[in-house]
PDB file of N, CA and C in Angstrom:
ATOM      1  N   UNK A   1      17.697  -7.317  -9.893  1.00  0.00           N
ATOM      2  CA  UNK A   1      18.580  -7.301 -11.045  1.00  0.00           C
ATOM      3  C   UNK A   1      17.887  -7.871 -12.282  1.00  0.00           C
ATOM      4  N   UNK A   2      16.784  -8.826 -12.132  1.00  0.00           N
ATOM      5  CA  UNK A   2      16.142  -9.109 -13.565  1.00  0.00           C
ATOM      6  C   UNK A   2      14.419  -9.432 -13.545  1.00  0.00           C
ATOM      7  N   UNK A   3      14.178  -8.871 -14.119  1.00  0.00           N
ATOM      8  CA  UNK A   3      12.715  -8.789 -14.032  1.00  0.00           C
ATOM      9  C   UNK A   3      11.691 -10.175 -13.254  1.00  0.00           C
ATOM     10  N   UNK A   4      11.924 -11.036 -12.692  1.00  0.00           N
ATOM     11  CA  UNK A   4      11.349 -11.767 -12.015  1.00  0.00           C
ATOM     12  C   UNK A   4      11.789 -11.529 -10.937  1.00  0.00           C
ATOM     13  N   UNK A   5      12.453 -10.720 -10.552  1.00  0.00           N
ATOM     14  CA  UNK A   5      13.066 -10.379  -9.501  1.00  0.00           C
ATOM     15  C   UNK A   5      12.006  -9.114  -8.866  1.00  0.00           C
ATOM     16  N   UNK A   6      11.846  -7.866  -9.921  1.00  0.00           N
ATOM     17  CA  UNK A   6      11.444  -6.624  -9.657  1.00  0.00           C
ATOM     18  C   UNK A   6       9.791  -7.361  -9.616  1.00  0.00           C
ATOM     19  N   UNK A   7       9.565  -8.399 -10.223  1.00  0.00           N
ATOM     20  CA  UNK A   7       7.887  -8.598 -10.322  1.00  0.00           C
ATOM     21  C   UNK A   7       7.658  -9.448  -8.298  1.00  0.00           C
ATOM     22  N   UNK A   8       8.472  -9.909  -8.063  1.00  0.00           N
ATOM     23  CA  UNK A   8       8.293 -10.378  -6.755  1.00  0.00           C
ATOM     24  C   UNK A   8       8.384  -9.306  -5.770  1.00  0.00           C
ATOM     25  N   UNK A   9       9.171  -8.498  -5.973  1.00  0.00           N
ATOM     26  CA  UNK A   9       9.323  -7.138  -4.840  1.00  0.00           C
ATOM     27  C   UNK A   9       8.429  -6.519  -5.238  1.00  0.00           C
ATOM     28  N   UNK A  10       7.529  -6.082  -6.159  1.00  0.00           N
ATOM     29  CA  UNK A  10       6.652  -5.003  -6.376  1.00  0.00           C
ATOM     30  C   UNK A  10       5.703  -5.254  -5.123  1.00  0.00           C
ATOM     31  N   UNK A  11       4.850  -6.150  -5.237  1.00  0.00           N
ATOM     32  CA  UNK A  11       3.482  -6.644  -3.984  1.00  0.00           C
ATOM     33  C   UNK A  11       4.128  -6.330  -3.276  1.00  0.00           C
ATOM     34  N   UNK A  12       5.077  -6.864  -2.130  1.00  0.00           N
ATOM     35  CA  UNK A  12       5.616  -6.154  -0.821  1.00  0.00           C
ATOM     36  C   UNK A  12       5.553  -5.297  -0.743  1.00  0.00           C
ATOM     37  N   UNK A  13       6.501  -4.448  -1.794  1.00  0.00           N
ATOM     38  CA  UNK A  13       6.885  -2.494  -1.589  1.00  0.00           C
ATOM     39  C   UNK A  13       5.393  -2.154  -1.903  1.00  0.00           C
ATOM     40  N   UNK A  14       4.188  -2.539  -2.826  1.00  0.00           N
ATOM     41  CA  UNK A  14       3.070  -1.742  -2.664  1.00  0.00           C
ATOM     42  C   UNK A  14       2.327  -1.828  -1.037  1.00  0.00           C
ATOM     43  N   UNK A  15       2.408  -3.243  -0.586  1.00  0.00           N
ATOM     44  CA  UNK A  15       1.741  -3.072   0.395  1.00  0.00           C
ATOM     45  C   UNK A  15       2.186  -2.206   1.821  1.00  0.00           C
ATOM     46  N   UNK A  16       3.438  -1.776   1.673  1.00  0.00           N
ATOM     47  CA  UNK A  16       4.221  -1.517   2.481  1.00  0.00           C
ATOM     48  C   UNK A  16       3.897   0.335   2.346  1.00  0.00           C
ATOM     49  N   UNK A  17       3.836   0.454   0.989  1.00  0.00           N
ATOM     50  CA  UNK A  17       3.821   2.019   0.717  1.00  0.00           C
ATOM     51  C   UNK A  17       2.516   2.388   1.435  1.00  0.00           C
ATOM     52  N   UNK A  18       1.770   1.479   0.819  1.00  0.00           N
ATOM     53  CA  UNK A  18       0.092   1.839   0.659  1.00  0.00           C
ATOM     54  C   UNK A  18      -0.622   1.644   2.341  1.00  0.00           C
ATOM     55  N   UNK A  19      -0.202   0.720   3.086  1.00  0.00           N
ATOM     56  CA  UNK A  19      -0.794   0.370   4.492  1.00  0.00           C
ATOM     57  C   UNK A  19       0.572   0.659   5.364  1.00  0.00           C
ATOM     58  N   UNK A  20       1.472   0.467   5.448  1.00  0.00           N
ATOM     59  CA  UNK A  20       2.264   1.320   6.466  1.00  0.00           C
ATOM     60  C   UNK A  20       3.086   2.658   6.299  1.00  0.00           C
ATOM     61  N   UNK A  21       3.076   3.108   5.147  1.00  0.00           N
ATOM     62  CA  UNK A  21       4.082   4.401   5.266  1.00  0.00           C
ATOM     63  C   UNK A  21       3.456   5.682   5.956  1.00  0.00           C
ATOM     64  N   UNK A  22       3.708   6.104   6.050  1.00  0.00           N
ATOM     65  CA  UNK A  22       2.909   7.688   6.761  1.00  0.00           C
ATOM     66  C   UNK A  22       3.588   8.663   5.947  1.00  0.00           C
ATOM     67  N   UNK A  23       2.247   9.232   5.215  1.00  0.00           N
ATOM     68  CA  UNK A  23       2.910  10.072   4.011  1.00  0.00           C
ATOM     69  C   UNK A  23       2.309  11.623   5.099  1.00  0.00           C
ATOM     70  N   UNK A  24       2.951  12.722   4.770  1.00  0.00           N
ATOM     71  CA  UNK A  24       2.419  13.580   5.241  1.00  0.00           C
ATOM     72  C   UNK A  24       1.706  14.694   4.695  1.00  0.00           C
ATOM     73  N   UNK A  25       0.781  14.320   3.578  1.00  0.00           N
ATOM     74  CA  UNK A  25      -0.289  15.342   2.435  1.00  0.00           C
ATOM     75  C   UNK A  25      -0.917  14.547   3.454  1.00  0.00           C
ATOM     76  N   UNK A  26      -1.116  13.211   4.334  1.00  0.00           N
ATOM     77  CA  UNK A  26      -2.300  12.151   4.962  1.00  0.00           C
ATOM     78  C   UNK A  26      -2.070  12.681   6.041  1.00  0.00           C
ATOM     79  N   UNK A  27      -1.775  13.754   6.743  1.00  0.00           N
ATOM     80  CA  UNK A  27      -1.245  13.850   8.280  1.00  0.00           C
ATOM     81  C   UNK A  27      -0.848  12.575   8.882  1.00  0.00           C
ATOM     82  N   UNK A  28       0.418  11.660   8.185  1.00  0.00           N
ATOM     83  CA  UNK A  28       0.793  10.984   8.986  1.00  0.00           C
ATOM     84  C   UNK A  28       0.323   9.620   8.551  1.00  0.00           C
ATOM     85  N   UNK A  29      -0.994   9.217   8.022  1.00  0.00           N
ATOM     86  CA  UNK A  29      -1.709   8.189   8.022  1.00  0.00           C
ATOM     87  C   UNK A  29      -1.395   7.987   6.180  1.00  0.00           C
ATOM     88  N   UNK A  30      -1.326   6.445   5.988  1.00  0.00           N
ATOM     89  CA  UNK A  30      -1.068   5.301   5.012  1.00  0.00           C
ATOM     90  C   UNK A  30      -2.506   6.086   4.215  1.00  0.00           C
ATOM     91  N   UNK A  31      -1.991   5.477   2.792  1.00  0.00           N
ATOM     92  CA  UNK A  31      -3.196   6.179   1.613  1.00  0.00           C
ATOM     93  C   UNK A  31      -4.125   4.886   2.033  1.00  0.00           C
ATOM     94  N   UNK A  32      -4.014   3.817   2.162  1.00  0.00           N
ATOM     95  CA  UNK A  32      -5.281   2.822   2.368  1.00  0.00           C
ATOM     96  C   UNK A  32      -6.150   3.189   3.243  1.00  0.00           C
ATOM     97  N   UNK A  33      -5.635   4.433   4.536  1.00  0.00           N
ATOM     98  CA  UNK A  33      -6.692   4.566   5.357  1.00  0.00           C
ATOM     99  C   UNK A  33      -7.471   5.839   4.869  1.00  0.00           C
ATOM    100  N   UNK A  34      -7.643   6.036   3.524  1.00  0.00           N
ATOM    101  CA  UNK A  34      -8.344   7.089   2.720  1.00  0.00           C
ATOM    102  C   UNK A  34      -9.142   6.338   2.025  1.00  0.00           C
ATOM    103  N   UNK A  35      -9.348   5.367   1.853  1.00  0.00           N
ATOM    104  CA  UNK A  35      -9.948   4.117   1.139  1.00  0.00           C
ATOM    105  C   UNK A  35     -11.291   3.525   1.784  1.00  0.00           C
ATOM    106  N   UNK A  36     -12.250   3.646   1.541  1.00  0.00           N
ATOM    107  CA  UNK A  36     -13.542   2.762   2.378  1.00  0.00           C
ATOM    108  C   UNK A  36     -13.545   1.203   2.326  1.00  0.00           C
ATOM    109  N   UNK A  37     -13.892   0.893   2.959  1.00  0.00           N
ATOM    110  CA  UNK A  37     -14.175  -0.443   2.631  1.00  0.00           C
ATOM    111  C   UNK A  37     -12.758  -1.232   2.227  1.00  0.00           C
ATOM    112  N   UNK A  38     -11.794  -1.087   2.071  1.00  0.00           N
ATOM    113  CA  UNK A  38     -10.818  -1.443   1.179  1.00  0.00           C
ATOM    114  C   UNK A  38     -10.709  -3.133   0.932  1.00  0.00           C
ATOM    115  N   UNK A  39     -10.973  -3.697   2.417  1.00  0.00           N
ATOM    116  CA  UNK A  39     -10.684  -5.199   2.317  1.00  0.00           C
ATOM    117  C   UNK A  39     -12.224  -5.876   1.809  1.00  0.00           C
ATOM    118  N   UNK A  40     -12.811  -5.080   1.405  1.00  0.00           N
ATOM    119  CA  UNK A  40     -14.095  -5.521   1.015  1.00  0.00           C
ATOM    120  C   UNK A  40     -15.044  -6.123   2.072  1.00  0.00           C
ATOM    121  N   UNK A  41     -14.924  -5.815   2.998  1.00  0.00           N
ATOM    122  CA  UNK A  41     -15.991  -6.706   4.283  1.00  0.00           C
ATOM    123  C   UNK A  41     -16.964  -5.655   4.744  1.00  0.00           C
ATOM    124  N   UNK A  42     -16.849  -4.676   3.825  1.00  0.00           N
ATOM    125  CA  UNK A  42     -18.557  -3.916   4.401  1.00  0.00           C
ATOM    126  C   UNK A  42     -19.538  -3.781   2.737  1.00  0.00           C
ATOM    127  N   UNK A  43     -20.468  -4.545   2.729  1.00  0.00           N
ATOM    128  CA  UNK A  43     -21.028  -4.702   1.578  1.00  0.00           C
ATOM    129  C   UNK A  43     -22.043  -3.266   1.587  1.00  0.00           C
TER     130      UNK A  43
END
């Protein structure tokens, strides 16, 4: 309902979209697993 509100839910709902949803343009699989490296641990 007021913008400190929508700024705390954004991070959740991205991480939620981005690493668990199963979109199906991905057959099924989250857009992060289109991503290399993403968490940065392969230099």
């Amino acid at each position: 309902a007021s913008e400190s509100e929508r700024r705390a839910a954004l991070d959740p709902w991205l991480h939620i979209y981005n690493h668990h949803r199963a979109h199906t343009a991905l057959k099924g699989q989250p857009p992060a697993s289109r991503v290399p490296n993403l968490t940065g641990q392969n230099s």
